[in-house]
N, C-alpha and C. Protein backbone atom coordinates (compact mmCIF):
# COMPACT_ATOMS: atom_id res chain seq x y z
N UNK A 1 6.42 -20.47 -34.17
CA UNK A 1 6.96 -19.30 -33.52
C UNK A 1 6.71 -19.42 -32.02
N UNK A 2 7.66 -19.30 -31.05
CA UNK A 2 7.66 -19.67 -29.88
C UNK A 2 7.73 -17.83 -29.41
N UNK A 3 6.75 -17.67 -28.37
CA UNK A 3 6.34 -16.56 -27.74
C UNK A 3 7.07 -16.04 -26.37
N UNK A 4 7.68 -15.75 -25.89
CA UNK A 4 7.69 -15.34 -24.57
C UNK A 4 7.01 -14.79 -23.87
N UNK A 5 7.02 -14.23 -22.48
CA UNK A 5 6.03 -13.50 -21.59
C UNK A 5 5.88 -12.16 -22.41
N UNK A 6 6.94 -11.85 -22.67
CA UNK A 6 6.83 -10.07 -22.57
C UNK A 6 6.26 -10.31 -24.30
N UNK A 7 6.46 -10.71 -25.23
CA UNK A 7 5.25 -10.99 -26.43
C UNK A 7 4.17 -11.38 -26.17
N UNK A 8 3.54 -11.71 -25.21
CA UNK A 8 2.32 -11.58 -24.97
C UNK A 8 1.63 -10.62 -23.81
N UNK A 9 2.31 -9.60 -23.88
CA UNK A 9 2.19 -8.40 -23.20
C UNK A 9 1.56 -9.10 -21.39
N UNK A 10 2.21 -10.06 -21.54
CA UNK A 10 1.95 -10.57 -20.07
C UNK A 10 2.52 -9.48 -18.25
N UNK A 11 3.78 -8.95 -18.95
CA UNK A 11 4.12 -8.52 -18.07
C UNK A 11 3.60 -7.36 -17.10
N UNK A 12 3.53 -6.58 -18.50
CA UNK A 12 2.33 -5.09 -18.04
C UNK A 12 1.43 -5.71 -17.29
N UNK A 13 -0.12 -6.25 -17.67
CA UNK A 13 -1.12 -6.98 -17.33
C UNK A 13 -0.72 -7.42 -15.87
N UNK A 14 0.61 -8.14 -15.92
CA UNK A 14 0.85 -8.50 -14.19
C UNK A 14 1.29 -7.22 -13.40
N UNK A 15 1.75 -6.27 -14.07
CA UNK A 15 2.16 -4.65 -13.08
C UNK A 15 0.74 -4.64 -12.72
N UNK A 16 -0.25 -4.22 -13.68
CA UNK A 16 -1.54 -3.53 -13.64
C UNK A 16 -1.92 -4.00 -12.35
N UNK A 17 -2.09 -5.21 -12.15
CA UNK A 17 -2.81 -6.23 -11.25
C UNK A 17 -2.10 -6.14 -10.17
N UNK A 18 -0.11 -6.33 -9.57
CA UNK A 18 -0.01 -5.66 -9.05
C UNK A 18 -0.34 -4.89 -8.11
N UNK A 19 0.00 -3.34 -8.99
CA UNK A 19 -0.66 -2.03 -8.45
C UNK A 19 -1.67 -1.64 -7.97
N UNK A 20 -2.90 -2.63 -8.45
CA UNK A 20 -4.57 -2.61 -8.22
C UNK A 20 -4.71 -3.72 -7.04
N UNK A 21 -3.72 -4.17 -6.61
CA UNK A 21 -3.40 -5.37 -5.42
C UNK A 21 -2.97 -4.62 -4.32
N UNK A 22 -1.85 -3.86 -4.51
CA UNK A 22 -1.65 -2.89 -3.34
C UNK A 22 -2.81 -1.45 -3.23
N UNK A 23 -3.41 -1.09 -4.25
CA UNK A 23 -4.16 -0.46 -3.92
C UNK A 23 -5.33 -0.78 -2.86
N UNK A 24 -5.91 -2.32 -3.14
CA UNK A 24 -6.60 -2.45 -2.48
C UNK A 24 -6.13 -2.84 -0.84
N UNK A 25 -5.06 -2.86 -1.06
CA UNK A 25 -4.69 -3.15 0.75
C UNK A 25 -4.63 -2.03 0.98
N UNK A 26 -4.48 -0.93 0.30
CA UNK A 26 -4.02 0.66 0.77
C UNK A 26 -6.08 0.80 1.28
N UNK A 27 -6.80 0.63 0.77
CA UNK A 27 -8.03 1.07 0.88
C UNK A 27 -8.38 0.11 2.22
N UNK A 28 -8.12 -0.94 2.65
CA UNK A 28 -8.30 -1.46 3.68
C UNK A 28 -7.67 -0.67 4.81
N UNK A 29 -7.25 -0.15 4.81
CA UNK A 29 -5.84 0.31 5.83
C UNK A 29 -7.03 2.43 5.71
N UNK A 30 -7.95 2.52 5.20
CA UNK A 30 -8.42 3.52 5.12
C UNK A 30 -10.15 3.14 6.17
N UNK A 31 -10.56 4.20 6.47
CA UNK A 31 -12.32 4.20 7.31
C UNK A 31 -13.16 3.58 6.08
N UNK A 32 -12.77 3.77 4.77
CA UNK A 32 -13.58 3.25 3.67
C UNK A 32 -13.42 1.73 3.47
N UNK A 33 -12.64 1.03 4.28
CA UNK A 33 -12.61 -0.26 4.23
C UNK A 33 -14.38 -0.81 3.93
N UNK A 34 -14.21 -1.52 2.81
CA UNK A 34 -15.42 -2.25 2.46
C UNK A 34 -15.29 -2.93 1.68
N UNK A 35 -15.50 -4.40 1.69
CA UNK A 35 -15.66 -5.49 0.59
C UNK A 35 -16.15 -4.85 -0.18
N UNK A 36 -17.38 -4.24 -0.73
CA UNK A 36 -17.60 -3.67 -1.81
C UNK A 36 -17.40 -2.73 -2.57
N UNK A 37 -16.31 -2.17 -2.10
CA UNK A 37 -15.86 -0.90 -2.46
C UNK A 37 -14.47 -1.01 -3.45
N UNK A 38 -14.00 -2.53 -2.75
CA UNK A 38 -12.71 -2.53 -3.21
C UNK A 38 -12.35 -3.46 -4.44
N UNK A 39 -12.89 -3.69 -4.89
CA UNK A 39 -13.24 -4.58 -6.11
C UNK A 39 -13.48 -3.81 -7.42
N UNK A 40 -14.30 -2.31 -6.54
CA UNK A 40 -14.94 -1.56 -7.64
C UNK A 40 -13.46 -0.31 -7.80
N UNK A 41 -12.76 -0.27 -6.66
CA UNK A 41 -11.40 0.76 -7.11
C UNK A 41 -11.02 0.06 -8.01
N UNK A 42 -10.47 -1.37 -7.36
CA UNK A 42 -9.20 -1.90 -8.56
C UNK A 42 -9.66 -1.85 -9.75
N UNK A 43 -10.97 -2.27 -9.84
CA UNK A 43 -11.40 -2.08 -11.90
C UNK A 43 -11.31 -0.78 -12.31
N UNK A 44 -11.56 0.11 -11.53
CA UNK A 44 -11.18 1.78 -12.20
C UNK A 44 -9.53 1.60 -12.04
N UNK A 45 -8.77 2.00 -10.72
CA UNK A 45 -8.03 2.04 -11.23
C UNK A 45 -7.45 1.06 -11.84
N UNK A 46 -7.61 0.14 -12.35
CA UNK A 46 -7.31 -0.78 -13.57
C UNK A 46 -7.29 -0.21 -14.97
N UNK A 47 -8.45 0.82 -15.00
CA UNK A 47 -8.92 0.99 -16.12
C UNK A 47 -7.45 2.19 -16.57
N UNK A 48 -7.88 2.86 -15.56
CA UNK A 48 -6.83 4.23 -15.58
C UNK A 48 -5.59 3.46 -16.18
N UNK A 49 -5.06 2.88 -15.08
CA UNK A 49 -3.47 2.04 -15.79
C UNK A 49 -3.80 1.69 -17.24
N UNK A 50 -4.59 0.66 -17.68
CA UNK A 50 -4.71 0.59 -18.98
C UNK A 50 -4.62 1.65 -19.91
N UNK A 51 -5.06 2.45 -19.82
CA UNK A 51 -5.56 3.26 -20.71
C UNK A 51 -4.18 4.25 -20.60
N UNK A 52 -3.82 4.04 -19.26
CA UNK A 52 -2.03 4.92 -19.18
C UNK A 52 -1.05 4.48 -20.16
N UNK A 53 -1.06 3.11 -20.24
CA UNK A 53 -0.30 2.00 -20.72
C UNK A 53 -0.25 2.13 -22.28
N UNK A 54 -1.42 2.26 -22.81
CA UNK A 54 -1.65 2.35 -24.30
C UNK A 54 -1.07 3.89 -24.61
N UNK A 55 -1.11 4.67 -23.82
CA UNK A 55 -0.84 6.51 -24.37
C UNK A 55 0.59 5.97 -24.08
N UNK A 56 1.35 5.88 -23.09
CA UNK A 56 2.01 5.47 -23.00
C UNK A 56 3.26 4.75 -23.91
N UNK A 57 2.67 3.99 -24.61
CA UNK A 57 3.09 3.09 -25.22
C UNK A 57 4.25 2.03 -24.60
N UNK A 58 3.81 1.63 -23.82
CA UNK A 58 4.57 0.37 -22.69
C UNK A 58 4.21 -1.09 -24.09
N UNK A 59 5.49 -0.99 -24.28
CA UNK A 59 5.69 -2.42 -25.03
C UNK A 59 5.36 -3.25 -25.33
N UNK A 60 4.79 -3.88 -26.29
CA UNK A 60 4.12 -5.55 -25.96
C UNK A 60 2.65 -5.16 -24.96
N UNK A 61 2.12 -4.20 -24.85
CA UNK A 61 0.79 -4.02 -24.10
C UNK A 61 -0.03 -4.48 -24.92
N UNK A 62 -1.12 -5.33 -24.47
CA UNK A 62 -1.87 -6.20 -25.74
C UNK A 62 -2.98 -5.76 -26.03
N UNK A 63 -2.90 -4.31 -25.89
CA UNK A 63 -4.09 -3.80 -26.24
C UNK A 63 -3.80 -2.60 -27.57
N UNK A 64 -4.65 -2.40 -28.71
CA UNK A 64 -3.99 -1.33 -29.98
C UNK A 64 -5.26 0.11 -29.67
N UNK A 65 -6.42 -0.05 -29.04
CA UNK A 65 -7.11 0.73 -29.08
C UNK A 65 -7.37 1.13 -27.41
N UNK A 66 -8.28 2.39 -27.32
CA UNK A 66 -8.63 2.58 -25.80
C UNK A 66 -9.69 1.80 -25.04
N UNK A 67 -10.58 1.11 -25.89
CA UNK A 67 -11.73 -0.06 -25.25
C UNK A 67 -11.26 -0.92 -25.00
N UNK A 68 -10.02 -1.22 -25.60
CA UNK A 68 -9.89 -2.67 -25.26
C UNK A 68 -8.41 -2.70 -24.26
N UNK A 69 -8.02 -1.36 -24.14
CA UNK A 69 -6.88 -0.74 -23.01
C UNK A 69 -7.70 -0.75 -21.78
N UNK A 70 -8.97 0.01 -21.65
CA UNK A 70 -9.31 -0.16 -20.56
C UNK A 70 -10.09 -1.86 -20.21
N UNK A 71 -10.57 -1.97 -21.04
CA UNK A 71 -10.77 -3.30 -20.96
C UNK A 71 -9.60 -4.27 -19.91
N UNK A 72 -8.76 -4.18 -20.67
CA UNK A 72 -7.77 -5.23 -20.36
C UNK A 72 -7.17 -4.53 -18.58
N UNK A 73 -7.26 -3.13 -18.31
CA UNK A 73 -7.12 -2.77 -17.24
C UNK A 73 -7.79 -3.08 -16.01
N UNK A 74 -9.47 -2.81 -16.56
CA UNK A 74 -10.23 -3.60 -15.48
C UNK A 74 -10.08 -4.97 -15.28
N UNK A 75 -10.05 -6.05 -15.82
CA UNK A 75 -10.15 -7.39 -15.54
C UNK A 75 -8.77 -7.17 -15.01
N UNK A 76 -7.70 -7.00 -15.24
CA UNK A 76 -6.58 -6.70 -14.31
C UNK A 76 -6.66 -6.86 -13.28
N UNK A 77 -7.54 -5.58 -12.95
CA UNK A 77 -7.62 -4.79 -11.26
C UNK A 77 -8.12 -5.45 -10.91
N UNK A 78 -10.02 -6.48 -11.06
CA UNK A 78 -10.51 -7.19 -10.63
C UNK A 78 -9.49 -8.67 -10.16
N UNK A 79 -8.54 -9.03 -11.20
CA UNK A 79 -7.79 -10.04 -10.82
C UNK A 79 -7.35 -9.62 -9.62
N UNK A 80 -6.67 -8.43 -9.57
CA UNK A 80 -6.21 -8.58 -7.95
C UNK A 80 -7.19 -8.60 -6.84
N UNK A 81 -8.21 -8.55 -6.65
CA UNK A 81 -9.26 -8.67 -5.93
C UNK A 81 -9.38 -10.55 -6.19
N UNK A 82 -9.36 -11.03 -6.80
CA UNK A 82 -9.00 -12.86 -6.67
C UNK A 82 -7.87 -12.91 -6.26
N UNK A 83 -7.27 -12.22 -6.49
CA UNK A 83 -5.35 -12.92 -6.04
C UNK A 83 -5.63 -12.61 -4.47
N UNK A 84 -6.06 -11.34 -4.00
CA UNK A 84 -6.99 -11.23 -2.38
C UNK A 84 -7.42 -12.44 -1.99
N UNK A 85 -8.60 -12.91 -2.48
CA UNK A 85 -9.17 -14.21 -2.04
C UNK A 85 -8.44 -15.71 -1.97
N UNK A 86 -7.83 -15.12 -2.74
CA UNK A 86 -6.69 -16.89 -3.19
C UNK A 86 -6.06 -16.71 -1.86
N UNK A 87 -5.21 -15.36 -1.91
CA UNK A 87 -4.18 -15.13 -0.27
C UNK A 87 -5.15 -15.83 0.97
N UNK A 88 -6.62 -15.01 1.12
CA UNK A 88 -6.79 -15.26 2.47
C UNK A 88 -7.17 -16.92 2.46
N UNK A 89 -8.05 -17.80 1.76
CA UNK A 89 -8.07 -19.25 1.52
C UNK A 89 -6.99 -19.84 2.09
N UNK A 90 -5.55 -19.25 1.57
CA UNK A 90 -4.53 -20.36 2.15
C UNK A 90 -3.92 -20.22 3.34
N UNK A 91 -4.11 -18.96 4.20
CA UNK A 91 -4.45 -18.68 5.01
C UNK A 91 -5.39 -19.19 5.97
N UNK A 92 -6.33 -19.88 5.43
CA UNK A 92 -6.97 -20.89 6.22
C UNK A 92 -6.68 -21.91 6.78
């Protein structure tokens, strides 16, 4: 059985991350600018999206319960906080 993106609820997972990507440039662009601050939004709001996603019922979301909705939200949000670091690196 051959899978596509959206069967492996890949797509959502990349909104989440996304959204938790521009959030964190939105928080830079605020007096609260702080490396440590912004790592810790995107995993909440990560979590929030997840857990939106599952009530929701957004398609192919690869999560069936709320632990593992927010689950899958935070590591999300944190991804975009690497996809941050990857940007500024090549930037170097």
């Amino acid at each position: 059985m051959v899978h596509n993106m959206e069967n492996l609820g890949i797509a959502s997972v990349a909104a989440i991350t996304v959204i938790c990507y521009l959030v964190g440039l939105g928080v830079k662009l605020t007096p609260f600018d702080n490396n440590n601050l912004i790592p810790v939004v995107c995993g909440a709001v990560g979590a929030l999206l997840g857990a939106l996603c599952l009530y929701l019922g957004v398609p192919e979301f690869p999560a069936s319960d709320i632990v593992t909705a927010v689950a899958v939200g935070i590591v999300s949000g944190l991804a975009a906080t690497g996809v941050d670091q990857v940007v500024k690196q090549a930037r170097k």
